[in-house]
C-alpha atoms as a PDB file:
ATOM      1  CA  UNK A   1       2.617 -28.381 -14.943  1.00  0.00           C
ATOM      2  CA  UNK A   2       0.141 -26.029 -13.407  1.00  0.00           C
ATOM      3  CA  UNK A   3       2.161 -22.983 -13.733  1.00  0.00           C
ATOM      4  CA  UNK A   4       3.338 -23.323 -17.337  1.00  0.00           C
ATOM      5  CA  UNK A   5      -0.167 -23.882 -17.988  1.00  0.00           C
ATOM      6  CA  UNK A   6      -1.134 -20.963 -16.468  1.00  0.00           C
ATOM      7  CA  UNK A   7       1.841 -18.689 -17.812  1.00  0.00           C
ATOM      8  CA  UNK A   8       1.245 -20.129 -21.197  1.00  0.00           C
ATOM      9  CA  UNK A   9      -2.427 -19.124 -21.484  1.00  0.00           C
ATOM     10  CA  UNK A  10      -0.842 -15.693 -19.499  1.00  0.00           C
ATOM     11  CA  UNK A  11       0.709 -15.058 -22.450  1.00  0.00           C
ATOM     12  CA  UNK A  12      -2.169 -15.960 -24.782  1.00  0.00           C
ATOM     13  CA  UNK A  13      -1.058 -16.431 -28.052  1.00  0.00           C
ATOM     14  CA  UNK A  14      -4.194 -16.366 -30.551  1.00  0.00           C
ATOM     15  CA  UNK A  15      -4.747 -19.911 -31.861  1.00  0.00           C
ATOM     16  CA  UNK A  16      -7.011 -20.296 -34.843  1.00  0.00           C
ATOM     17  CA  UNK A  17     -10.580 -21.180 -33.928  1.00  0.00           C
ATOM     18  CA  UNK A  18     -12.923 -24.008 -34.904  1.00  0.00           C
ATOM     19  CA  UNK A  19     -15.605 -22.771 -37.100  1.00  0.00           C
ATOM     20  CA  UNK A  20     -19.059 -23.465 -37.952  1.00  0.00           C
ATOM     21  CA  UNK A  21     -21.613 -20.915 -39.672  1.00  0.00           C
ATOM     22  CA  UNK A  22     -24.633 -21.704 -37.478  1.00  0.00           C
ATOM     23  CA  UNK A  23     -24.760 -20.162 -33.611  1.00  0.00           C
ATOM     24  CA  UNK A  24     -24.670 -23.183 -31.529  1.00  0.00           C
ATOM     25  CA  UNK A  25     -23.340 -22.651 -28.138  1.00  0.00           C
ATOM     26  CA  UNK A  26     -20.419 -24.023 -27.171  1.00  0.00           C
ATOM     27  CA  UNK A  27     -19.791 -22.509 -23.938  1.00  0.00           C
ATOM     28  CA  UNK A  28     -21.423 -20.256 -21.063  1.00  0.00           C
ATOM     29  CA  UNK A  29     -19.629 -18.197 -18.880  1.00  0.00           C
ATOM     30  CA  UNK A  30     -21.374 -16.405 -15.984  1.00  0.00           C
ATOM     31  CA  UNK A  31     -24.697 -16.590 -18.191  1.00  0.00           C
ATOM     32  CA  UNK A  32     -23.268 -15.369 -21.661  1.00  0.00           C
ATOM     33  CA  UNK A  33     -22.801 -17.608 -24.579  1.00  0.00           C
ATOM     34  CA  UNK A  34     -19.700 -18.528 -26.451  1.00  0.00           C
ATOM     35  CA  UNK A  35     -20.827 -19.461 -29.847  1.00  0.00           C
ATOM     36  CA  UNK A  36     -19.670 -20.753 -32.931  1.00  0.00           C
ATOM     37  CA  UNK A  37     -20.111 -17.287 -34.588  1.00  0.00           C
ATOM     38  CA  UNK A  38     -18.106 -15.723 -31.715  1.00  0.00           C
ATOM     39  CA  UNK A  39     -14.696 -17.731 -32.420  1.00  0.00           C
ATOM     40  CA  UNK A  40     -15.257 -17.271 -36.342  1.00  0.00           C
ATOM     41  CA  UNK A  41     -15.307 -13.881 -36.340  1.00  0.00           C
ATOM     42  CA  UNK A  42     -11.731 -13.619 -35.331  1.00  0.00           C
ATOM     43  CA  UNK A  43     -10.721 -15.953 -38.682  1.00  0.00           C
ATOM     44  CA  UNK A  44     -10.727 -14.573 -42.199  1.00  0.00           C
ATOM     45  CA  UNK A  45     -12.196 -17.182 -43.409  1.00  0.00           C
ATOM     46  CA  UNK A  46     -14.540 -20.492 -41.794  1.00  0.00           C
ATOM     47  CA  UNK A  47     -12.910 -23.828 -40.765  1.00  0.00           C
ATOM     48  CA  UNK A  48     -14.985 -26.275 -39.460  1.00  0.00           C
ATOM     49  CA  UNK A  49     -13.560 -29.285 -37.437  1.00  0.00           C
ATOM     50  CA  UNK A  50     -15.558 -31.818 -34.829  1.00  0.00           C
ATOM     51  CA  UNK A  51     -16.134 -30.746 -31.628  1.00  0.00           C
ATOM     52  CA  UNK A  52     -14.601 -33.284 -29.962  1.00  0.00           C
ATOM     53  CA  UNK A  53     -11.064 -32.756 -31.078  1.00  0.00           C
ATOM     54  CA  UNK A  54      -8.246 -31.099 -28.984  1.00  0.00           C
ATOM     55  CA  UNK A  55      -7.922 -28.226 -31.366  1.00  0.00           C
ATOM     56  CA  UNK A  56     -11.893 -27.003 -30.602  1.00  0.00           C
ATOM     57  CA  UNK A  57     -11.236 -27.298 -26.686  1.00  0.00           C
ATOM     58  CA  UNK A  58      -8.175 -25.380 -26.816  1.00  0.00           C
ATOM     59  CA  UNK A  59      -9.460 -22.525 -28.966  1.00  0.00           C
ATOM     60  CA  UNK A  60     -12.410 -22.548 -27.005  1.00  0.00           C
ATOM     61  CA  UNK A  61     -10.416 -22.172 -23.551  1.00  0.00           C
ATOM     62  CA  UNK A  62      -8.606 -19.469 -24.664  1.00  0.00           C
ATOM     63  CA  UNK A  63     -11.458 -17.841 -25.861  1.00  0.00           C
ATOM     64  CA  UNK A  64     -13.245 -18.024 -22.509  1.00  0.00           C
ATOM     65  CA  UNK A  65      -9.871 -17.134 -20.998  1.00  0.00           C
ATOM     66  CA  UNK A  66      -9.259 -13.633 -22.601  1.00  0.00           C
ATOM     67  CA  UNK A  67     -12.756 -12.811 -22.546  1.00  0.00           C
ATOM     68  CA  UNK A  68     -12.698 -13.743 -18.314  1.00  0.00           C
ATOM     69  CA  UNK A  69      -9.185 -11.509 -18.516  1.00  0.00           C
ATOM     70  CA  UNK A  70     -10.940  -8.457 -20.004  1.00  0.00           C
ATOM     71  CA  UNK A  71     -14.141  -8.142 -18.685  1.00  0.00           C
ATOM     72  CA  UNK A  72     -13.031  -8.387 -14.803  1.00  0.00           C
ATOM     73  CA  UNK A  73      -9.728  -6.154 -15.848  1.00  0.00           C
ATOM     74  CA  UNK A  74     -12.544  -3.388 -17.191  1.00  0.00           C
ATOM     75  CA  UNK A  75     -14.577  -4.134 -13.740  1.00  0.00           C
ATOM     76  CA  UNK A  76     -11.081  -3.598 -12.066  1.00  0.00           C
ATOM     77  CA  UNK A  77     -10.857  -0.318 -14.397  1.00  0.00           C
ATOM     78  CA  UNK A  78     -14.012   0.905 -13.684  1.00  0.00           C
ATOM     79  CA  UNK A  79     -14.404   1.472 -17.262  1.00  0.00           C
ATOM     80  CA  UNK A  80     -14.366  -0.164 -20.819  1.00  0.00           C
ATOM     81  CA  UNK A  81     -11.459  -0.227 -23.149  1.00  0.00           C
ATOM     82  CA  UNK A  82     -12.408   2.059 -25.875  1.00  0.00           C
ATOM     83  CA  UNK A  83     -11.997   1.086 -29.611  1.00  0.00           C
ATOM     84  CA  UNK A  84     -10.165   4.228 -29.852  1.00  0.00           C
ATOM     85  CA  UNK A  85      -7.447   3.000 -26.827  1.00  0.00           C
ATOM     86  CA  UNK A  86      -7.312  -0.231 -28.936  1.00  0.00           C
ATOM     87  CA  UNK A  87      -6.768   1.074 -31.889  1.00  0.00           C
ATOM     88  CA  UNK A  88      -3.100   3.395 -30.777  1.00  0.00           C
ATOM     89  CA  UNK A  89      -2.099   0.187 -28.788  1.00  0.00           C
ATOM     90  CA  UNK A  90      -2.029  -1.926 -32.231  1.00  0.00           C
ATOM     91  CA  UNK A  91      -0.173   1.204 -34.546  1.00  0.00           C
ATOM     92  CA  UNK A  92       1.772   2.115 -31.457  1.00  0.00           C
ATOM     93  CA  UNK A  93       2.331  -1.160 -29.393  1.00  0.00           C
ATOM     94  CA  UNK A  94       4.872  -0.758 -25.999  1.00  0.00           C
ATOM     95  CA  UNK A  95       8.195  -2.434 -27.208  1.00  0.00           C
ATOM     96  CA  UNK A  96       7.841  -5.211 -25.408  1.00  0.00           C
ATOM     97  CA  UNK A  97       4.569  -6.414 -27.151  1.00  0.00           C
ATOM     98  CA  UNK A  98       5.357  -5.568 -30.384  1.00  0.00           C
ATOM     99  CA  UNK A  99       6.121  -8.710 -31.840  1.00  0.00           C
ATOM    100  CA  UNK A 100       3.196 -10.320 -30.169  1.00  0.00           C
ATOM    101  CA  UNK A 101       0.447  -7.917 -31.948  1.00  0.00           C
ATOM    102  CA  UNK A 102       2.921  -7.586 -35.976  1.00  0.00           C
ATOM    103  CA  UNK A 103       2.861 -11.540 -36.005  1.00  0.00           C
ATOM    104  CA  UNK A 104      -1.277 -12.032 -35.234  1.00  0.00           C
ATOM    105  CA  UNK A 105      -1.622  -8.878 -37.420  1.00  0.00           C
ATOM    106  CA  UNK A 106       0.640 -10.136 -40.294  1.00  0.00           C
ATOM    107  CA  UNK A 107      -1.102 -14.113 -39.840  1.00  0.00           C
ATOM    108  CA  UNK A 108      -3.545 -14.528 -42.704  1.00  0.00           C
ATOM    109  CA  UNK A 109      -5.651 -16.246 -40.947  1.00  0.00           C
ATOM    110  CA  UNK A 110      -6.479 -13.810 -38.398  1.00  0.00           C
ATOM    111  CA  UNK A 111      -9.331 -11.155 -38.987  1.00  0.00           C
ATOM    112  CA  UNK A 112      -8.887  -7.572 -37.995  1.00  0.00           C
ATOM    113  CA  UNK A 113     -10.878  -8.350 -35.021  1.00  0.00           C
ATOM    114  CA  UNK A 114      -8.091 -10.909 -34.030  1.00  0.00           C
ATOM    115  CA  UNK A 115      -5.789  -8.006 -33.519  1.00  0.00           C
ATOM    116  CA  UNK A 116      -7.720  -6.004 -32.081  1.00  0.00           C
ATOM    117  CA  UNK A 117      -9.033  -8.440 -28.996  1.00  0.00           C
ATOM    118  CA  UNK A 118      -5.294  -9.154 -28.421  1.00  0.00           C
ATOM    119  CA  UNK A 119      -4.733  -5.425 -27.974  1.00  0.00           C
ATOM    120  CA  UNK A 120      -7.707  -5.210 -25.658  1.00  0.00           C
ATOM    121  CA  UNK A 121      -6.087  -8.168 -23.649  1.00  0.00           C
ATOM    122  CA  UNK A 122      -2.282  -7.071 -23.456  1.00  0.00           C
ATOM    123  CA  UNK A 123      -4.506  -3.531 -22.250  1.00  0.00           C
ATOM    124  CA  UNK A 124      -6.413  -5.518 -20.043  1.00  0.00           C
ATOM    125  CA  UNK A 125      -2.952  -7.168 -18.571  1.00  0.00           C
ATOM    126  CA  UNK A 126      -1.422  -3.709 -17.769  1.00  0.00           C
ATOM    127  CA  UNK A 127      -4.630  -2.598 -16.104  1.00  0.00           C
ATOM    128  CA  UNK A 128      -4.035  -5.773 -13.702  1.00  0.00           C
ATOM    129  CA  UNK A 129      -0.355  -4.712 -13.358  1.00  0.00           C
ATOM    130  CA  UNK A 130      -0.744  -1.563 -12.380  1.00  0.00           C
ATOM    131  CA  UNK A 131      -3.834  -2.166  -9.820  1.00  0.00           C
ATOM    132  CA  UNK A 132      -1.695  -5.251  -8.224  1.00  0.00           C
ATOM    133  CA  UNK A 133       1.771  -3.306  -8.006  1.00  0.00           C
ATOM    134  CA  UNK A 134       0.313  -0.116  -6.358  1.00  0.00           C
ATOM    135  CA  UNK A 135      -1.327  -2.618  -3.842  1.00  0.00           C
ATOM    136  CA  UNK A 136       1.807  -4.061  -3.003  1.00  0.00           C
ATOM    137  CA  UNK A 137       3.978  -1.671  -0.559  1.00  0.00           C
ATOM    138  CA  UNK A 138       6.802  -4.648  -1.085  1.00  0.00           C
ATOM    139  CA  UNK A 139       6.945  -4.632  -5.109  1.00  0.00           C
ATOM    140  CA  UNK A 140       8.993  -1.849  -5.838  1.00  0.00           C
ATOM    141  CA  UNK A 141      11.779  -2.145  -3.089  1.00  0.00           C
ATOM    142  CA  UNK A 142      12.287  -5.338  -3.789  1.00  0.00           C
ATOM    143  CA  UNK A 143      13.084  -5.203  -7.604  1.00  0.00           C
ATOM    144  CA  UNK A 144      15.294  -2.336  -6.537  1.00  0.00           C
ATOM    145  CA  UNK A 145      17.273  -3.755  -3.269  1.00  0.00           C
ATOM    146  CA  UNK A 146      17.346  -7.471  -4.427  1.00  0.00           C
ATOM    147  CA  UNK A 147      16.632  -7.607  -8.624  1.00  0.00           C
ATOM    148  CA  UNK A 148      17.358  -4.018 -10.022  1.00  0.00           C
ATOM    149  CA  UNK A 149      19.136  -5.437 -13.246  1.00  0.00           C
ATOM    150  CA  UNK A 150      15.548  -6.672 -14.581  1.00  0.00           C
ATOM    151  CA  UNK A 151      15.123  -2.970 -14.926  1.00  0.00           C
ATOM    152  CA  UNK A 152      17.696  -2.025 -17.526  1.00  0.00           C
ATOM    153  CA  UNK A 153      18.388  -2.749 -21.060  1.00  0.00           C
ATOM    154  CA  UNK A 154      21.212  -1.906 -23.223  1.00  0.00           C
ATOM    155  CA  UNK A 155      23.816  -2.535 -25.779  1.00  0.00           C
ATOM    156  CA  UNK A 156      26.860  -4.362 -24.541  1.00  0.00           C
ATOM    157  CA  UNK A 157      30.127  -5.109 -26.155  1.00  0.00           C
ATOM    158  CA  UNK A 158      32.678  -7.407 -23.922  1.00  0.00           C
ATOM    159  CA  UNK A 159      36.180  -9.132 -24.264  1.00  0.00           C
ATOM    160  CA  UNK A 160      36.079 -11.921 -22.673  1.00  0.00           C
ATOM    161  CA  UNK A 161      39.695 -13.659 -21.957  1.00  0.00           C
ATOM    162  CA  UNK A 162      41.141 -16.834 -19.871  1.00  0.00           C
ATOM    163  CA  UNK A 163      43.156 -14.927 -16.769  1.00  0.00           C
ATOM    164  CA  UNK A 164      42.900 -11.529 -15.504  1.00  0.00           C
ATOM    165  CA  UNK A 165      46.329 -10.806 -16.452  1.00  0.00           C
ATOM    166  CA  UNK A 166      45.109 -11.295 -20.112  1.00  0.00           C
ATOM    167  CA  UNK A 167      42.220  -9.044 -19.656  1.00  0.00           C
ATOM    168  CA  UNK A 168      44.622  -6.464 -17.573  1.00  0.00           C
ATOM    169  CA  UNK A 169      46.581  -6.230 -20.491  1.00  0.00           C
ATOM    170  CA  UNK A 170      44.068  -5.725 -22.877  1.00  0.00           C
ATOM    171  CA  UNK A 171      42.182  -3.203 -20.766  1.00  0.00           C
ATOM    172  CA  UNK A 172      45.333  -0.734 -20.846  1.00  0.00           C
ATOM    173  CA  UNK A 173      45.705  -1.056 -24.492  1.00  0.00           C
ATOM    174  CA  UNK A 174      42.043   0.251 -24.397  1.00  0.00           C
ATOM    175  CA  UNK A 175      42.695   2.803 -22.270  1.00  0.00           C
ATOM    176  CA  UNK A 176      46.031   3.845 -24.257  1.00  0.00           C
ATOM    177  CA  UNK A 177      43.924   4.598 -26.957  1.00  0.00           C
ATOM    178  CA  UNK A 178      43.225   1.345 -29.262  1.00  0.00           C
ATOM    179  CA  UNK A 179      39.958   0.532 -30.532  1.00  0.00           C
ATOM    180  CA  UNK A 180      38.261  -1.967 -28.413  1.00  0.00           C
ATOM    181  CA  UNK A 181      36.588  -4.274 -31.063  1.00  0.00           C
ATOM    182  CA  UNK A 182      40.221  -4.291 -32.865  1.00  0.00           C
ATOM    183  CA  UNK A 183      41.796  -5.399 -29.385  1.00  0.00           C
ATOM    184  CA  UNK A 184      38.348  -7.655 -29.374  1.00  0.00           C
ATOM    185  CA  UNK A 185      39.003  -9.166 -32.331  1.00  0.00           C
ATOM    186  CA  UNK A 186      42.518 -10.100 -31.514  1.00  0.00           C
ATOM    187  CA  UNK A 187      42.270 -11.607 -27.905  1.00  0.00           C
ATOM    188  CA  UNK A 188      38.916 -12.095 -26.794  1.00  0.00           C
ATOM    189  CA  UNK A 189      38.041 -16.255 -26.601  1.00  0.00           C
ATOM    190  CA  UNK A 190      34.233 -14.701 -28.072  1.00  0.00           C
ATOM    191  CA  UNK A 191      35.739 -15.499 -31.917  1.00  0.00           C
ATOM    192  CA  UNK A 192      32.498 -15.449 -33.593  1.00  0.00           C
ATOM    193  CA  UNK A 193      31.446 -11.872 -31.856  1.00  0.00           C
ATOM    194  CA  UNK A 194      34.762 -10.037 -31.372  1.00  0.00           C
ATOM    195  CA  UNK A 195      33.795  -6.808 -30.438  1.00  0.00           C
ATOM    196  CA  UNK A 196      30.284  -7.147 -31.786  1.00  0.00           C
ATOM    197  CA  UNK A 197      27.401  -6.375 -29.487  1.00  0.00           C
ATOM    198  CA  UNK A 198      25.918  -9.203 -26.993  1.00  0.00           C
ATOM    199  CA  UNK A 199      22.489 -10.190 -28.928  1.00  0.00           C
ATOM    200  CA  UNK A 200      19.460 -11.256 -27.441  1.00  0.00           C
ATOM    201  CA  UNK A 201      17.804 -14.641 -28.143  1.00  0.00           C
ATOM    202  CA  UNK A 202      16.689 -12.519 -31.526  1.00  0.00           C
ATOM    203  CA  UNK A 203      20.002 -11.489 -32.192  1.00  0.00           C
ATOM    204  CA  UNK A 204      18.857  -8.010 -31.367  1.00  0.00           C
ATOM    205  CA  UNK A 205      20.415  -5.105 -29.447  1.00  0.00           C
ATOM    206  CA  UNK A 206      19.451  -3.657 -26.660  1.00  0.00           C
ATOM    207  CA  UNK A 207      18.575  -6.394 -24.690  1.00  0.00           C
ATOM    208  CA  UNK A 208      17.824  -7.198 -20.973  1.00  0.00           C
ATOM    209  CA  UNK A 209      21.214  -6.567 -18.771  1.00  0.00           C
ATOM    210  CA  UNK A 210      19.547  -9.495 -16.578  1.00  0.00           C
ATOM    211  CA  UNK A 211      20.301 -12.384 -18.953  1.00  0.00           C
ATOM    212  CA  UNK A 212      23.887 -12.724 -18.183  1.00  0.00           C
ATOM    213  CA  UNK A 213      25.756 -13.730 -15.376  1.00  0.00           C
ATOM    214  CA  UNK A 214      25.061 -11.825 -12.142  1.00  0.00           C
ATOM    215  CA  UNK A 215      28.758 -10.183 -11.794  1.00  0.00           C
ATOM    216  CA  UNK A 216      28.075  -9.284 -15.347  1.00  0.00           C
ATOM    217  CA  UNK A 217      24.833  -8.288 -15.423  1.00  0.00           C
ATOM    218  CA  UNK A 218      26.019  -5.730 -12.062  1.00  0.00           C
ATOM    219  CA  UNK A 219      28.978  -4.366 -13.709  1.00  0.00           C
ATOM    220  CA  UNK A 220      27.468  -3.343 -17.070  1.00  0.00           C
ATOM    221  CA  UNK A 221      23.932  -2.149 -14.845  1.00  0.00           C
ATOM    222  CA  UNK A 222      27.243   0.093 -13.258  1.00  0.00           C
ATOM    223  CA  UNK A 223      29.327   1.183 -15.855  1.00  0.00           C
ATOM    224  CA  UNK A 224      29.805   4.166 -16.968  1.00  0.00           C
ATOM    225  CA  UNK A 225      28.490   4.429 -20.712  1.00  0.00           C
ATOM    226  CA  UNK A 226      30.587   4.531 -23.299  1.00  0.00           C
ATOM    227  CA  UNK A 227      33.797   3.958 -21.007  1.00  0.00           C
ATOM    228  CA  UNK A 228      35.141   0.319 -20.651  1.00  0.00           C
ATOM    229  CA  UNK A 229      35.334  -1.635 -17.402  1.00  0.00           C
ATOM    230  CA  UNK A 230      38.057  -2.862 -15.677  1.00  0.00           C
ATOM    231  CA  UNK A 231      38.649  -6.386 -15.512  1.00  0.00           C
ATOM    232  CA  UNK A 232      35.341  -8.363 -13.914  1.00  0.00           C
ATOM    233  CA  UNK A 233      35.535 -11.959 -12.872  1.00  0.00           C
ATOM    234  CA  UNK A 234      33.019 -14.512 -13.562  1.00  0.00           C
ATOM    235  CA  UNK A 235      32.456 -18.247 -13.880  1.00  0.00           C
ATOM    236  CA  UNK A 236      32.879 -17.859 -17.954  1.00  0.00           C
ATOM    237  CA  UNK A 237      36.259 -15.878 -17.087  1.00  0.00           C
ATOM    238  CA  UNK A 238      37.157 -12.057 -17.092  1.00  0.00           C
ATOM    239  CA  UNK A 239      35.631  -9.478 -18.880  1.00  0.00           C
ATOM    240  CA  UNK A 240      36.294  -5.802 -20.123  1.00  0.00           C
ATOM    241  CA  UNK A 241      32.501  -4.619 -20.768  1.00  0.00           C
ATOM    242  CA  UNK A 242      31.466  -1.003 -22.830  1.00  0.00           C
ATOM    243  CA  UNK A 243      27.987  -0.474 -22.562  1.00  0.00           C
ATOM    244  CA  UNK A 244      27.307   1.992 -25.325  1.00  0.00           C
ATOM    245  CA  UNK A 245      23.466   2.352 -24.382  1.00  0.00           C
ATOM    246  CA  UNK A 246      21.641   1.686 -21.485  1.00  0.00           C
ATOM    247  CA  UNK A 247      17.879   2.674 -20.840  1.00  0.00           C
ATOM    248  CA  UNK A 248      16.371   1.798 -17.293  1.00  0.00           C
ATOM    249  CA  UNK A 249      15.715   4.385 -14.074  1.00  0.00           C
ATOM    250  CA  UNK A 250      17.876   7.050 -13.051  1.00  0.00           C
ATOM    251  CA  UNK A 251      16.953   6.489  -9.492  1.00  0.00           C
ATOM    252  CA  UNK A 252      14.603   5.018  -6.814  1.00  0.00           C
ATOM    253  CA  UNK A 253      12.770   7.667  -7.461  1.00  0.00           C
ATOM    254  CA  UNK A 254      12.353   7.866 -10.678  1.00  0.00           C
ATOM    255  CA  UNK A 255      11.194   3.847 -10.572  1.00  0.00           C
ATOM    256  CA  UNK A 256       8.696   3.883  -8.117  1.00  0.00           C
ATOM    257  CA  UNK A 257       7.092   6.993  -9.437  1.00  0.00           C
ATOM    258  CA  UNK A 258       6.173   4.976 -13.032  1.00  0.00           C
ATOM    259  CA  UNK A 259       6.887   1.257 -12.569  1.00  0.00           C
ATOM    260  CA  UNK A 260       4.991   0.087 -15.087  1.00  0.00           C
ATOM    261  CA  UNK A 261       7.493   1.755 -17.416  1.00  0.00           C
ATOM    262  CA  UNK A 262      10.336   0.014 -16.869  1.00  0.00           C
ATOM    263  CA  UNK A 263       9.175  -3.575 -15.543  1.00  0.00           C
ATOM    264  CA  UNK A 264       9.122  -6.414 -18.054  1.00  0.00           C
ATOM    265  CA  UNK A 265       6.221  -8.453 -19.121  1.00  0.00           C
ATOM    266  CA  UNK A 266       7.635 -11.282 -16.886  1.00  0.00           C
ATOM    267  CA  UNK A 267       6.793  -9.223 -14.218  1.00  0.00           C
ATOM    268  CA  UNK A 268       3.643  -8.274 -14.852  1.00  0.00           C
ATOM    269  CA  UNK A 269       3.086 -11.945 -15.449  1.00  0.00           C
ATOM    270  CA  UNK A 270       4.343 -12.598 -11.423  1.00  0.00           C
ATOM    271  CA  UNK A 271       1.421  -9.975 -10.518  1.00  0.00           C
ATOM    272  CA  UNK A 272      -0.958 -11.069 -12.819  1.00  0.00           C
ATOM    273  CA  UNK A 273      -1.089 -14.896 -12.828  1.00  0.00           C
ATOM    274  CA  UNK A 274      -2.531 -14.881  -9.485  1.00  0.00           C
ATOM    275  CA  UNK A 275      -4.762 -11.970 -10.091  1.00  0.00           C
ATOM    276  CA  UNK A 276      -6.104 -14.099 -13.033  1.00  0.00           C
ATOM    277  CA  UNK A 277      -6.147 -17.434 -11.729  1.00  0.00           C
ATOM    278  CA  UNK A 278      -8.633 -16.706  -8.625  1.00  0.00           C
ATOM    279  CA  UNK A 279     -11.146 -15.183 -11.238  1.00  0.00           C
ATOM    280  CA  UNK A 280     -11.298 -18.061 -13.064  1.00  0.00           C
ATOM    281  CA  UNK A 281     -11.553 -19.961 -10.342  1.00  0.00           C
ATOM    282  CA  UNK A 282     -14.719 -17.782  -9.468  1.00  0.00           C
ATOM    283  CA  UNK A 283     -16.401 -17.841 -12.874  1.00  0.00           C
ATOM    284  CA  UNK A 284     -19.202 -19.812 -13.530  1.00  0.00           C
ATOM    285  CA  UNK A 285     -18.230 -21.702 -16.787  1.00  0.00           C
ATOM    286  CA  UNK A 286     -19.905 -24.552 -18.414  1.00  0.00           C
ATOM    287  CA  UNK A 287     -19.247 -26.402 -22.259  1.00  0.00           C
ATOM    288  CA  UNK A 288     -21.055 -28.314 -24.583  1.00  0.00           C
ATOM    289  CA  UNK A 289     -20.974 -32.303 -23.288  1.00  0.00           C
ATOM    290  CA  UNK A 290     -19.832 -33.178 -26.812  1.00  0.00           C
ATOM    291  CA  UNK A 291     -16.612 -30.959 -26.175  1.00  0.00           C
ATOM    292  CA  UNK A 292     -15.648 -32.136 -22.792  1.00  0.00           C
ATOM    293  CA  UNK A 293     -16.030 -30.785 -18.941  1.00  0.00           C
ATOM    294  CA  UNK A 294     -14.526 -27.355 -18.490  1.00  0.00           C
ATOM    295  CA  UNK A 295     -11.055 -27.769 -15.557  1.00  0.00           C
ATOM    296  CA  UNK A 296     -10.686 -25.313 -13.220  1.00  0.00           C
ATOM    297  CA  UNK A 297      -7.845 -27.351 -11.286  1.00  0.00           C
ATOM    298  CA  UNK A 298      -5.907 -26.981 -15.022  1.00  0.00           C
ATOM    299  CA  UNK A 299      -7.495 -23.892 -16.344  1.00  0.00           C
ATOM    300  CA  UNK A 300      -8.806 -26.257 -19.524  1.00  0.00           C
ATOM    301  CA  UNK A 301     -11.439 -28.335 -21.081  1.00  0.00           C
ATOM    302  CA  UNK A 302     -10.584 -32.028 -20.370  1.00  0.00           C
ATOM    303  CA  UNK A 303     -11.768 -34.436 -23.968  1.00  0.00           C
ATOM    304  CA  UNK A 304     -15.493 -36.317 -22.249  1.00  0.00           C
ATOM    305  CA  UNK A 305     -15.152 -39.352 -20.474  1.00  0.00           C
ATOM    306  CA  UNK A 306     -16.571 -41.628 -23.296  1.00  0.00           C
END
């Protein structure tokens, strides 16, 4: 329970905040106020709601949370995140966070500040990354030597049959010169996706080359592009795999020069949950009796006792 807690409020997904128009304080945090005004200026327009209610103590922990997150990843930084950095992370967002920054910025409810303090955090959460993995001599060579598929992502197309000899067959009808979705769509037990590519959870392509089965995931890390495989074996059966894209490092090289460009925001999650989690342990946080008692054992506000 811990963890997910942790990994949830990791990911911090904006939740729409409690509202009042006055200033009362809600929260300190190493001697700065949270107020009311503070959590309504990230709304488009005031909601009001008692303070003793689940949904004020869990927009007001993850407002203390992100605002804990960036200010010690700017101490780590040696430097504020300028508006200006901000401002090219939320028209340009890394792939990997674009989804998270279009759905706060298409939500109603959510001002333009909204968007812009979840830039400044998924900022903030690189600036972790990068400190923790260049202070880990381990990091990189193990991704490479024991989890290298994490790295890559591509567009996969497979034929999946029953026996080898099945998938024998097909593969030198392939090879002989017939199209591979037609021989797809004739023998492969995958009915409903013939020769169509292997979607993420989305139903998009490319998508991580780690989310199949390990013999899989190996083979099309392996293949050569655009030229099927022979017959692999795994629990699901045999497979004749044509990876038409793949995008990951060339090398070991080319990997631990720039890791932060090819590791995934699980990753950086398995650097910076620990990072994170000893400085809240460290901060000095207090809230407003009628909320509850502030949890540093859950990383919460627990309802008060009465």
């Amino acid at each position: 329970m811990y963890r997910r807690l942790l990994l949830l409020a990791g990911a911090i997904a904006l939740v729409a905040a409690a509202c009042s128009s006055t200033t009362r304080v809600l929260a300190t945090v190493d001697g700065q106020d949270v107020t009311y005004d503070d959590l309504n200026a990230l709304l488009t327009g005031e909601q009001t709601t008692v303070l003793n209610s689940e949904t004020m103590r869990q927009d007001l922990a993850t407002f203390i949370i992100q605002s804990i997150i960036i200010r010690e990843a700017e101490a780590l930084a040696g430097r504020s995140i300028p508006d200006e950095e901000v401002a090219e992370f939320v028209a340009n967002p890394p792939f990997e966070y674009e989804a998270t920054i279009r759905n706060i910025e298409s939500d109603p409810r959510f001002s333009d500040l909204a968007v812009a303090r979840q830039a400044r955090l998924l900022i903030s959460r690189q600036i972790v990354a990068e400190s923790q993995i260049e202070g880990d001599e381990t990091f990189v060579a193990d991704i490479w030597n024991n989890n290298r598929t994490v790295l890559y992502v591509g567009c996969v197309r497979q034929i999946r049959t029953e026996t080898e000899a099945e998938a024998r067959a097909a593969y030198e009808r392939i090879v002989g010169g017939e199209d591979f979705i037609a021989v797809a769509e004739e023998v492969s037990l995958d009915t409903q996706l013939g020769g169509n590519f292997l979607p993420d959870d989305n139903g998009q392509c490319p998508r991580p080359l780690s989310g199949f089965l390990s013999e899989f995931s190996d083979a099309a890390m392996n293949a050569e592009v655009g030229v099927v495989t022979e017959p692999v074996g795994t629990d699901a059966g045999f497979h004749l795999i044509l990876v038409e894209t793949r995008f990951g490092p060339e090398s070991f090289e080319a990997w631990a020069a720039d890791p932060l460009s090819f590791v995934t925001p699980g990753q950086i999650g398995d650097v910076f949950v620990p990072w994170y989690n000893d400085r809240l342990r460290e901060a000095e946080i207090t809230v407003d009796e009628a909320i509850g008692t502030w949890s540093p054992v859950g990383i919460g506000i627990t309802p008060p006792e009465n």
